[in-house]
C-alpha atoms as a PDB file:
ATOM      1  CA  UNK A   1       7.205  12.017 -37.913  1.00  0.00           C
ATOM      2  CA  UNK A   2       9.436   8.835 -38.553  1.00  0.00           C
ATOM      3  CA  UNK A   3       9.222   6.327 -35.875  1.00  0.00           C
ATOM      4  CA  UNK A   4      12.495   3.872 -36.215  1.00  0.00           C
ATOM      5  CA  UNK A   5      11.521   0.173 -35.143  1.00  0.00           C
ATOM      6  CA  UNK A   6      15.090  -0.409 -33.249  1.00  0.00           C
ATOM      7  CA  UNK A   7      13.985   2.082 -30.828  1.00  0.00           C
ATOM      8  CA  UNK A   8      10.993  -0.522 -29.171  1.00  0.00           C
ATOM      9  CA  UNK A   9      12.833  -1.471 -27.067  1.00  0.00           C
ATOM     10  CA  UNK A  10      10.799  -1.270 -24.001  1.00  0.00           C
ATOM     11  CA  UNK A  11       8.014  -4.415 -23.602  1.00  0.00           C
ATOM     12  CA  UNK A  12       5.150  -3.651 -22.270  1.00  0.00           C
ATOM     13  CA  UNK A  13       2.067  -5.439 -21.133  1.00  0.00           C
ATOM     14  CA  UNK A  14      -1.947  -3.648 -21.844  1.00  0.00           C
ATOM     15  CA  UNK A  15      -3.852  -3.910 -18.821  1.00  0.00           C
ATOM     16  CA  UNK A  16      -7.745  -3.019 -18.606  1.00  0.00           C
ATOM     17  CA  UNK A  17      -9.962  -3.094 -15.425  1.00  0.00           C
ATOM     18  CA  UNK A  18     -12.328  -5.860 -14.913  1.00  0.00           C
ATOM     19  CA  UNK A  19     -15.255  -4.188 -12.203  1.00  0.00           C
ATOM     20  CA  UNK A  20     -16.683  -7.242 -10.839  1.00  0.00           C
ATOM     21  CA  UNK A  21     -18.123  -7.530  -7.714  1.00  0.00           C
ATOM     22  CA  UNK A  22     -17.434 -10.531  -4.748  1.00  0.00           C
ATOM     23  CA  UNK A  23     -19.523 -12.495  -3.272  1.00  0.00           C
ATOM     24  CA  UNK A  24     -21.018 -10.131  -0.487  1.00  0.00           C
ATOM     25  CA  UNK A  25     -21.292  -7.435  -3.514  1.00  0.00           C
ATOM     26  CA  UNK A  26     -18.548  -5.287  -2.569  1.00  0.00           C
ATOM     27  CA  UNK A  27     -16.308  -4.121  -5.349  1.00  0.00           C
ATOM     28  CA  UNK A  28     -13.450  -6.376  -6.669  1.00  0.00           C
ATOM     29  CA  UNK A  29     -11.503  -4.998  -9.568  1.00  0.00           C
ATOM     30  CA  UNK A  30      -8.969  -6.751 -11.039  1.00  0.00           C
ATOM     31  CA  UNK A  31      -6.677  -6.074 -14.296  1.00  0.00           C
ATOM     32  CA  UNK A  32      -6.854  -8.304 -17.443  1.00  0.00           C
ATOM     33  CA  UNK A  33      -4.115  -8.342 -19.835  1.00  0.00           C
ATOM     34  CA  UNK A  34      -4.807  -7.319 -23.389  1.00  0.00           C
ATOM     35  CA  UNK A  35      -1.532  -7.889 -25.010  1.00  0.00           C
ATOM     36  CA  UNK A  36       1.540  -7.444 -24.740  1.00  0.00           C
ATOM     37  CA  UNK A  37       4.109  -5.873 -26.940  1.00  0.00           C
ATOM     38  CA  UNK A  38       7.362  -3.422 -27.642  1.00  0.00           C
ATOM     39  CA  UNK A  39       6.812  -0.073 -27.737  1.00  0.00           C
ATOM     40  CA  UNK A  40       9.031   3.191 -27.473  1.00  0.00           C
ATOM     41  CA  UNK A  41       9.237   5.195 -24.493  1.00  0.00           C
ATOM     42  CA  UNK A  42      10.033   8.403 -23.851  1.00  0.00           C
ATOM     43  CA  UNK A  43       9.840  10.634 -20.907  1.00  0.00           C
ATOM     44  CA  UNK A  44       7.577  14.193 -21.886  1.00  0.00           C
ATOM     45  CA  UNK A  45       7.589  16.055 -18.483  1.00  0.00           C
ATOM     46  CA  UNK A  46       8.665  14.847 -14.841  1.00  0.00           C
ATOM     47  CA  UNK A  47       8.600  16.384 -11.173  1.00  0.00           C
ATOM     48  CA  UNK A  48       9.093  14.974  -8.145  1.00  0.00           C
ATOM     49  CA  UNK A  49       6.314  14.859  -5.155  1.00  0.00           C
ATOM     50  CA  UNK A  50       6.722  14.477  -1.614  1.00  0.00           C
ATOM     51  CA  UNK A  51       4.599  11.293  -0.337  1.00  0.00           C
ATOM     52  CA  UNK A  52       4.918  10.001   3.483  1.00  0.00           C
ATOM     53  CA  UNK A  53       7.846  12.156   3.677  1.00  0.00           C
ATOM     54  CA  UNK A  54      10.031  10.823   0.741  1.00  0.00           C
ATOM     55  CA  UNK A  55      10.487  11.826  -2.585  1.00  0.00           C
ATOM     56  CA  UNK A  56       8.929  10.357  -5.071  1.00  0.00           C
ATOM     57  CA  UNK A  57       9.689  10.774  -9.114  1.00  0.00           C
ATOM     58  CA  UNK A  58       6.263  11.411 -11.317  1.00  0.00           C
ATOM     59  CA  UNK A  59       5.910  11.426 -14.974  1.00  0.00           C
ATOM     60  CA  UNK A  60       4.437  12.070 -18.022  1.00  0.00           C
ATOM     61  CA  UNK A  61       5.291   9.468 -20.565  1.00  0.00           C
ATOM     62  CA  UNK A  62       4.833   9.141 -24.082  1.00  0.00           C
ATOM     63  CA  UNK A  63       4.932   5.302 -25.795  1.00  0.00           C
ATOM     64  CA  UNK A  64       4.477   4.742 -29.474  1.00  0.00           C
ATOM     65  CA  UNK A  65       3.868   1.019 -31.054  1.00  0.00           C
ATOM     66  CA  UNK A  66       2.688  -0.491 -33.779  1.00  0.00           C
ATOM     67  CA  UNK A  67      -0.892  -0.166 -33.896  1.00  0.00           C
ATOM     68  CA  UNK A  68      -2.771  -3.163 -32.374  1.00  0.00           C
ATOM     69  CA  UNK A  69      -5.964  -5.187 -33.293  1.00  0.00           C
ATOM     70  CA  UNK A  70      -7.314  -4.405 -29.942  1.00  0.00           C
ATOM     71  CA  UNK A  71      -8.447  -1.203 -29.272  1.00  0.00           C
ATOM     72  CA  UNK A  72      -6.895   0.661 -26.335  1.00  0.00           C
ATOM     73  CA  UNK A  73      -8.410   3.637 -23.983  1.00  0.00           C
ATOM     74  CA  UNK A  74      -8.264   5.950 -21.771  1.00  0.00           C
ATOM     75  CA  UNK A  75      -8.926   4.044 -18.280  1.00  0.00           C
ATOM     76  CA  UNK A  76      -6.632   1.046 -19.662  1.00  0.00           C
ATOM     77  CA  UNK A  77      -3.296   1.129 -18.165  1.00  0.00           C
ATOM     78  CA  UNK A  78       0.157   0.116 -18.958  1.00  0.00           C
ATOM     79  CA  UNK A  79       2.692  -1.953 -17.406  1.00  0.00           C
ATOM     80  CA  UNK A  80       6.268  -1.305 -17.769  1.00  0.00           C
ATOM     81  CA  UNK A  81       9.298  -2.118 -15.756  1.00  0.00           C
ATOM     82  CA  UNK A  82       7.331  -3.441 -12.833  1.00  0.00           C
ATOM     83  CA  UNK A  83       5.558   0.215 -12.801  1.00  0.00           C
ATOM     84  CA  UNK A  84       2.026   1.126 -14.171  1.00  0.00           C
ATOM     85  CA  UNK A  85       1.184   4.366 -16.061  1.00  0.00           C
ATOM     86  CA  UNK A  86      -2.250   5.340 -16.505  1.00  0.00           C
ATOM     87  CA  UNK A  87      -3.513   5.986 -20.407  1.00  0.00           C
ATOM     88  CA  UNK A  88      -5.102   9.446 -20.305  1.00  0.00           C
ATOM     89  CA  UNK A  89      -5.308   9.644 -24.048  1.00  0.00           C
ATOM     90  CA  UNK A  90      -4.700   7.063 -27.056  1.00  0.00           C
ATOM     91  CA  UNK A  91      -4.059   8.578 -31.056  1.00  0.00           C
ATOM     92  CA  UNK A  92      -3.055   7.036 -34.154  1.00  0.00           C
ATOM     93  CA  UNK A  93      -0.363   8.544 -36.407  1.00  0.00           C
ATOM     94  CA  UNK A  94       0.466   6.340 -40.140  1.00  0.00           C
ATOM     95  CA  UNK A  95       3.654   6.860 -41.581  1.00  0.00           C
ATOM     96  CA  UNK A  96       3.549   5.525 -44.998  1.00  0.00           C
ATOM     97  CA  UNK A  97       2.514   2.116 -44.977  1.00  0.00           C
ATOM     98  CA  UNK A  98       3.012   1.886 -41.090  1.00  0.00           C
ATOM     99  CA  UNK A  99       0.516   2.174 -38.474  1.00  0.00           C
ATOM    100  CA  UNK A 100       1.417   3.672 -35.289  1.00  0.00           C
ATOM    101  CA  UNK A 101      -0.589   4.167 -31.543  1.00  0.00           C
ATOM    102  CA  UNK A 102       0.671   6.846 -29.473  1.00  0.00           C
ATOM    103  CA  UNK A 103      -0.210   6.703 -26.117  1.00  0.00           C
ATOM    104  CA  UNK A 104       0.273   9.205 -23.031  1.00  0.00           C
ATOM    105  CA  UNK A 105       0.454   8.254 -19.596  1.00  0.00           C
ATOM    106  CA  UNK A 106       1.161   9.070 -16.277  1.00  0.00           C
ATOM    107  CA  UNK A 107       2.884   6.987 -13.257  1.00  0.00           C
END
């Protein structure tokens, strides 16, 4: 598969929970950001749901960038358009010299 760089287009920022506690010991998770960078996206299989009586579009996405030197996984999430999809599976593809991370998500 040939992955062409003009098509990253899309920035995106690599969140990853943080499960800390407060100060009574109640749970208090917060995201950290683990980089941010441009990545293609493309939309692999959509429906739409019915939530407090509206409609409301769902997806599964698929977003391919150059591989990173952090490691992303599943539980991590991604930030996009002032939307988050949640990684549900991370895999690494190289196409000649190039290093690629393909990651699927849902919103």
């Amino acid at each position: 598969m040939r992955y062409r760089v003009g098509r990253f287009r899309h920035k995106i920022v690599i969140e990853r929970r943080n499960n800390a506690r407060d100060v009574y010991g109640a749970p208090n998770d917060t995201w950290t950001t683990l980089f941010t960078t441009w990545a293609q996206s493309r939309l692999v299989e959509g429906y739409e749901k019915d939530v407090q009586n509206k409609k409301a579009d769902f997806g599964k996405y698929e977003f391919v960038m150059r591989t990173p030197n952090v490691t992303v996984t599943v539980g991590d999430r991604i930030l996009m358009g002032g939307k988050y999809y949640d990684i549900n599976s991370v895999g690494n593809n190289n196409v000649g010299a190039e290093n690629f991370t393909i990651i699927m998500a849902y919103n």
